[in-house]
N, C-alpha and C. Protein backbone atom coordinates (compact mmCIF):
# COMPACT_ATOMS: atom_id res chain seq x y z
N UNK A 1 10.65 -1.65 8.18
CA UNK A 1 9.54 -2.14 7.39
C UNK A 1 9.24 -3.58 7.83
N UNK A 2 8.00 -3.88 7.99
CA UNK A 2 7.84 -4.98 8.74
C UNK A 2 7.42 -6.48 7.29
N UNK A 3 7.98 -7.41 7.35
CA UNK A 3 7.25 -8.23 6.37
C UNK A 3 5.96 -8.99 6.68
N UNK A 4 5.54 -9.47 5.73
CA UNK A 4 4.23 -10.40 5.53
C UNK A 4 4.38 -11.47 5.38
N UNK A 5 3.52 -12.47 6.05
CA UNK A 5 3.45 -13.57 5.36
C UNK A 5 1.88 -13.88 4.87
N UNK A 6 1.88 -15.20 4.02
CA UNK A 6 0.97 -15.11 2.84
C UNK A 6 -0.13 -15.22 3.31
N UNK A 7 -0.42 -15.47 4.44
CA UNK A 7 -2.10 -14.80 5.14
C UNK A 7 -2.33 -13.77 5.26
N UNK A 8 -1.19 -13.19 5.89
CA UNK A 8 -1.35 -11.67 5.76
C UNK A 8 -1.90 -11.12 4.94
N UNK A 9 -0.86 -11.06 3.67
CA UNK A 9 -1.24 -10.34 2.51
C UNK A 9 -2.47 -10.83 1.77
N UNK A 10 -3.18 -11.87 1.84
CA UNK A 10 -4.52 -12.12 1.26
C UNK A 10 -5.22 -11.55 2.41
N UNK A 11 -5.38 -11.10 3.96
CA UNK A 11 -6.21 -10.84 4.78
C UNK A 11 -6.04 -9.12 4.13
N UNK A 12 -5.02 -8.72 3.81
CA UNK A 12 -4.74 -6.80 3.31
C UNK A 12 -5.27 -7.07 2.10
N UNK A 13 -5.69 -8.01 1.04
CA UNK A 13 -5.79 -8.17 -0.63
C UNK A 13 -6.80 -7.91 -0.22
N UNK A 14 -7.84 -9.05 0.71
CA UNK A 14 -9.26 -8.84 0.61
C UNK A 14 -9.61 -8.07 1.23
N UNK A 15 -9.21 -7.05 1.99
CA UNK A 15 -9.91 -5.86 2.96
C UNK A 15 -9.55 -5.17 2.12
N UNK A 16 -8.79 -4.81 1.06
CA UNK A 16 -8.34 -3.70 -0.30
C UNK A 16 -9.01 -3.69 -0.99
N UNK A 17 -9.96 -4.70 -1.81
CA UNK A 17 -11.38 -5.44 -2.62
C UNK A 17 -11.53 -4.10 -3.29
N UNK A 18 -12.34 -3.80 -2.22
CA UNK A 18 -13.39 -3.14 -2.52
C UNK A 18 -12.99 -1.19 -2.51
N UNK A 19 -11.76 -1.32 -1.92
CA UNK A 19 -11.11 0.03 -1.95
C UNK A 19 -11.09 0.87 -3.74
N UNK A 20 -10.76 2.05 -3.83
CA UNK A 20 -11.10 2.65 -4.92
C UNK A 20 -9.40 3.37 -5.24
N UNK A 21 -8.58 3.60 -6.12
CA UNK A 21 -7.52 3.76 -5.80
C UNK A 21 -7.35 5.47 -5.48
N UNK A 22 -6.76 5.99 -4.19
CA UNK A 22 -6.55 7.06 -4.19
C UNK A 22 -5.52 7.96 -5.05
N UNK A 23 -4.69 7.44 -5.29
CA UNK A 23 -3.23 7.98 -5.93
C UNK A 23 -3.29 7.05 -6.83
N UNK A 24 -3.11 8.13 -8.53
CA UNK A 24 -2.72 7.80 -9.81
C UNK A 24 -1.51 8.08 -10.24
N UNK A 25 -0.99 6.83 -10.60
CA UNK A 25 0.38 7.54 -11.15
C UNK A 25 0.37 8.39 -12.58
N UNK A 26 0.86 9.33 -13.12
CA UNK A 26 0.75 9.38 -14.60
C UNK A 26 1.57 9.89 -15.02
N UNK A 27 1.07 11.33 -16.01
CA UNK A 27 2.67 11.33 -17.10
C UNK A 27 3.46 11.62 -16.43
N UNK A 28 4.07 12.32 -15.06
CA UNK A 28 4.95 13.05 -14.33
C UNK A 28 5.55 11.65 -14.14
N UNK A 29 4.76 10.61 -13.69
CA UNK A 29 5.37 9.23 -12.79
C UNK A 29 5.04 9.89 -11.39
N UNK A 30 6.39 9.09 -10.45
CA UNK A 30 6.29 9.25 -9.13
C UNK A 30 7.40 10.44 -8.69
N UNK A 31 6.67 11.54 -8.82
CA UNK A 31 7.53 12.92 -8.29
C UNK A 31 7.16 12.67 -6.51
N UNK A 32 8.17 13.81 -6.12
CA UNK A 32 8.17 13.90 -4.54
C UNK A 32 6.57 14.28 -4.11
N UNK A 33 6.13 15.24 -5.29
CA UNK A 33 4.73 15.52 -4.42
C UNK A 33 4.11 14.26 -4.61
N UNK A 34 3.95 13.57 -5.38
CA UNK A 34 3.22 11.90 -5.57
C UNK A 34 3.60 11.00 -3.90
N UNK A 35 4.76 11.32 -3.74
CA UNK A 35 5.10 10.26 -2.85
C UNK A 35 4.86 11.23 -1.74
N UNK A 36 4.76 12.35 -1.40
CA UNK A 36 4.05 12.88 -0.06
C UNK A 36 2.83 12.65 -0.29
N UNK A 37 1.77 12.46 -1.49
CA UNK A 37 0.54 12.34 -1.15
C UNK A 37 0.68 10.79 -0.75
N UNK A 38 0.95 9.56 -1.27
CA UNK A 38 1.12 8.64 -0.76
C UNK A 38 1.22 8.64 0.48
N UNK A 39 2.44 9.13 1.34
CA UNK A 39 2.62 9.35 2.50
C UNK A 39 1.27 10.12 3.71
N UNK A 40 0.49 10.53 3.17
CA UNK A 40 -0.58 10.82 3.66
C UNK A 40 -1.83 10.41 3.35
N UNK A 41 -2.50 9.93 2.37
CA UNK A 41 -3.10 8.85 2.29
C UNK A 41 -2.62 7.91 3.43
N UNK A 42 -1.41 7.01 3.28
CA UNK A 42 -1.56 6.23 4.07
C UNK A 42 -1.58 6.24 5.71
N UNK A 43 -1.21 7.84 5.84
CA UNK A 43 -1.19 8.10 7.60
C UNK A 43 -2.46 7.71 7.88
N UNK A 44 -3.82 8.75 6.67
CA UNK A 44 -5.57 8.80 7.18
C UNK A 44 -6.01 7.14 6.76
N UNK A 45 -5.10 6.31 5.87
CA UNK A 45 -6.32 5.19 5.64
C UNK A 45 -5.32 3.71 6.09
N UNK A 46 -3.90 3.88 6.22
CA UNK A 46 -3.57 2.77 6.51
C UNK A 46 -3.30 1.64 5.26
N UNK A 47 -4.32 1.33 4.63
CA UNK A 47 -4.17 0.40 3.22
C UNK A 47 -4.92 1.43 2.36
N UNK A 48 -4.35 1.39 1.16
CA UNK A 48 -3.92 1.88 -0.19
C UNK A 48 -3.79 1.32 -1.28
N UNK A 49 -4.60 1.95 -2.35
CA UNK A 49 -4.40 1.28 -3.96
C UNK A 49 -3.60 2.35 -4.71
N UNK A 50 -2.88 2.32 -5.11
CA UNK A 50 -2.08 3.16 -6.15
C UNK A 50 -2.06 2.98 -7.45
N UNK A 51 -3.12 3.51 -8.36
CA UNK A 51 -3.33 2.71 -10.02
C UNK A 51 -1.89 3.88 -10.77
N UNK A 52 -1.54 2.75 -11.98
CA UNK A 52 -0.40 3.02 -12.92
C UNK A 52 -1.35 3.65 -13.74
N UNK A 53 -1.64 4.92 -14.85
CA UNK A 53 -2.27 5.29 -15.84
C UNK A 53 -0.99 4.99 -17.21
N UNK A 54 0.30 5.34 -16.52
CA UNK A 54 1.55 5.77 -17.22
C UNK A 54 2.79 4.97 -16.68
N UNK A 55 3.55 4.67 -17.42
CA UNK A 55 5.06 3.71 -16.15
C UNK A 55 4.37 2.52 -16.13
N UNK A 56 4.00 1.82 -16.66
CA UNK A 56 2.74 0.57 -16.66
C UNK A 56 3.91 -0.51 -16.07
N UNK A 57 4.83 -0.09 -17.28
CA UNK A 57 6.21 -1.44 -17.68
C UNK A 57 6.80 -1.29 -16.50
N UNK A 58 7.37 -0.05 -15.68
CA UNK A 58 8.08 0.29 -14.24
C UNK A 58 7.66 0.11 -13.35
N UNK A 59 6.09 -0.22 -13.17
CA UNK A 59 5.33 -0.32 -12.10
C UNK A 59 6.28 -0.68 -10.31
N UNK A 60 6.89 -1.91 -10.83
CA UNK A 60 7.33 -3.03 -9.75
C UNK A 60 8.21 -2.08 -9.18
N UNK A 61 9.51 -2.21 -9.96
CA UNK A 61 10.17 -1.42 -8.97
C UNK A 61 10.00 -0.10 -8.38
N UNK A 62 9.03 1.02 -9.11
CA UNK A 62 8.99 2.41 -8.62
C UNK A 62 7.63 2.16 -7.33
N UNK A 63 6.90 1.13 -7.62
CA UNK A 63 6.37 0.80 -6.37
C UNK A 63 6.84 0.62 -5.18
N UNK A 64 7.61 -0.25 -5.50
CA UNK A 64 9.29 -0.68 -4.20
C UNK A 64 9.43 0.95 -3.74
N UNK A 65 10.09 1.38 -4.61
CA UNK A 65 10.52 2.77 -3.99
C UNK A 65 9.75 3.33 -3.76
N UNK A 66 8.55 4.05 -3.72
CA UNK A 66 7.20 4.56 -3.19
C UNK A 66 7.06 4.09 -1.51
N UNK A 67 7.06 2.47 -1.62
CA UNK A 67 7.02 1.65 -0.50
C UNK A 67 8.57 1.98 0.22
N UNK A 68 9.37 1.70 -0.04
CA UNK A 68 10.47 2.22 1.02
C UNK A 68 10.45 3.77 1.42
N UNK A 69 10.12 4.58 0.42
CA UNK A 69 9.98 5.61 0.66
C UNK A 69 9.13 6.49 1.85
N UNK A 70 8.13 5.56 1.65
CA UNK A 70 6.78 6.03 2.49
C UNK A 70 6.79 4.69 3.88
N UNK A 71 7.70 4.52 3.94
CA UNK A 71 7.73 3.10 4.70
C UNK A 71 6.71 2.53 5.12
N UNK A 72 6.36 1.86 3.90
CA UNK A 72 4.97 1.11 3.76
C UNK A 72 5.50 -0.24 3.32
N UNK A 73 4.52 -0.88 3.19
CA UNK A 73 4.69 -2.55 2.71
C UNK A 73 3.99 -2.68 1.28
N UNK A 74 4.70 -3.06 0.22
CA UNK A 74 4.02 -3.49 -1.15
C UNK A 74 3.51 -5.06 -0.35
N UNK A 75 2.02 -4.59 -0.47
CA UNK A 75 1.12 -6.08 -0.03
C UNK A 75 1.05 -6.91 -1.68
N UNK A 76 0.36 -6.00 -2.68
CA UNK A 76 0.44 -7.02 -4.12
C UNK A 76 0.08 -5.92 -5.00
N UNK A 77 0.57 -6.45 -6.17
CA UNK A 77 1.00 -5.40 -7.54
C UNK A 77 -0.41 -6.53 -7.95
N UNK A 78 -1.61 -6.29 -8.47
CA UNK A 78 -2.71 -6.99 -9.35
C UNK A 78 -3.11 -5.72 -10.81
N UNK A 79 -2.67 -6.53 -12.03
CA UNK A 79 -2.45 -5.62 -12.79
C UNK A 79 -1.82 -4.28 -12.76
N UNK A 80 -2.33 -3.04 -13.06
CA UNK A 80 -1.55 -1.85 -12.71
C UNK A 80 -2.05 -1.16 -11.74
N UNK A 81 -2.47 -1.90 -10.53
CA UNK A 81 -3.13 -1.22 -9.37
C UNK A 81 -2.16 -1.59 -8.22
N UNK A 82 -1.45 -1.33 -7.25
CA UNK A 82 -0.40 -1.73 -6.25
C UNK A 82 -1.59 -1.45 -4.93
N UNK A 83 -1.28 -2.07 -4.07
CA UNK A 83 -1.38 -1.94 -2.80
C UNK A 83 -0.35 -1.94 -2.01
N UNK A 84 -0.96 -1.07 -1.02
CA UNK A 84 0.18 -0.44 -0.04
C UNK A 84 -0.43 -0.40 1.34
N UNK A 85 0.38 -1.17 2.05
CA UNK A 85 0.13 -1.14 3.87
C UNK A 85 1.01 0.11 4.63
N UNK A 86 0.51 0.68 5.68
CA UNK A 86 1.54 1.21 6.81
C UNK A 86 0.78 1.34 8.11
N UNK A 87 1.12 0.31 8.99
CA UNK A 87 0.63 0.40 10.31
C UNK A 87 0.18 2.01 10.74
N UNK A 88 -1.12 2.50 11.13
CA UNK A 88 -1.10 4.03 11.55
C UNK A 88 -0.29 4.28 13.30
N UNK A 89 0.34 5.31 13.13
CA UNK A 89 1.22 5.85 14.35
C UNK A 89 0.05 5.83 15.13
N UNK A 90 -1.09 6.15 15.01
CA UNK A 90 -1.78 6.02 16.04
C UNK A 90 -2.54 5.03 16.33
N UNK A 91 -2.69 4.06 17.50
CA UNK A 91 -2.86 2.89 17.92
C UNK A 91 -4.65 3.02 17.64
N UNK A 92 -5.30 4.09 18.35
CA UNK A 92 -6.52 3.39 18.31
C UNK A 92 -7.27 3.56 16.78
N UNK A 93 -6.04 4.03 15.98
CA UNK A 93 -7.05 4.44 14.48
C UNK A 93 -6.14 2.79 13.94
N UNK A 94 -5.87 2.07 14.20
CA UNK A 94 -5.68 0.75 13.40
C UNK A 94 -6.45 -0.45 13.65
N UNK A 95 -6.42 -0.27 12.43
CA UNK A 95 -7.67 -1.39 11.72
C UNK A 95 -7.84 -2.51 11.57
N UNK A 96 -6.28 -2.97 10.73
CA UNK A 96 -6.07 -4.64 10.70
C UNK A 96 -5.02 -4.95 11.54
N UNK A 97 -4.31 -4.42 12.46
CA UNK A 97 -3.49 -5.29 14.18
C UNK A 97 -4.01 -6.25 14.49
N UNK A 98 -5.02 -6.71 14.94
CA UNK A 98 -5.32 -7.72 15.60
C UNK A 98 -5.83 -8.67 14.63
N UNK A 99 -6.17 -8.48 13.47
CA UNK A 99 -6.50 -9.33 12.37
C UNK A 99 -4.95 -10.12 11.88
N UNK A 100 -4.61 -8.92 11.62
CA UNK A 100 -2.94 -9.35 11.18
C UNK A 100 -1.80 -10.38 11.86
N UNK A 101 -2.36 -9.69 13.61
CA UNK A 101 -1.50 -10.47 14.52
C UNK A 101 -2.26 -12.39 14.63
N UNK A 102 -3.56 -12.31 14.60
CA UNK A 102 -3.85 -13.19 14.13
C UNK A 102 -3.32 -13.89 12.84
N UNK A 103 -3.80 -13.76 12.29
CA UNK A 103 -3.08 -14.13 10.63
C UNK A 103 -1.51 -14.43 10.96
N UNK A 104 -0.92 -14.05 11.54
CA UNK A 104 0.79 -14.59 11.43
C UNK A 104 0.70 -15.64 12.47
N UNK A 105 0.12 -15.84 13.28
CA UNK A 105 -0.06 -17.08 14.17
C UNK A 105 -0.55 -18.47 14.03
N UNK A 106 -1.45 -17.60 12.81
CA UNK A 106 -2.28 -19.15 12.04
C UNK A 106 -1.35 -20.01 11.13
């Protein structure tokens, strides 16, 4: 899992803006099928909103685990909506690399 630093994660906050959240958590919480859809969401989009409906209070850490799970990066928990990074395996479908690689240089 790769870390961030704090350009980073405001360059992933503000390209997330305007994103809509794909994956709801709710009464189940985070079952295995939750965290394979996670896991695919983030193969097709790369960055990810994950809204809490339910687990409001657990958010933080079952996010963590979502994120290790799906070996993704918790970019920022803003209210009960999480964002989630994972570089895509495939090179020419990524989006923020060269933004990012920027951003850690600055």
């Amino acid at each position: 899992m790769i870390e961030l630093t704090s350009k980073q994660r405001k360059l992933l906050e503000k390209a997330a803006h305007h994103l809509e959240p794909l994956v709801i958590v709710g009464q189940n919480g985070v079952t295995p099928s939750l965290t394979e859809r996670v896991d695919g969401q983030l193969k097709a989009h790369e960055l990810i909103k994950v809204k809490f409906n339910e687990f409001k209070e657990e958010k933080r850490p079952l996010t963590e685990q979502l994120a290790q799970d799906c070996r993704a990066v918790l970019v920022r928990i803003i209210g009960n909506i999480a964002i989630l990074y994972r570089e895509s395996e495939d090179k020419e479908k990524r989006q923020f690399q060269k933004a990012l690689e920027k951003a850690a240089k600055a």
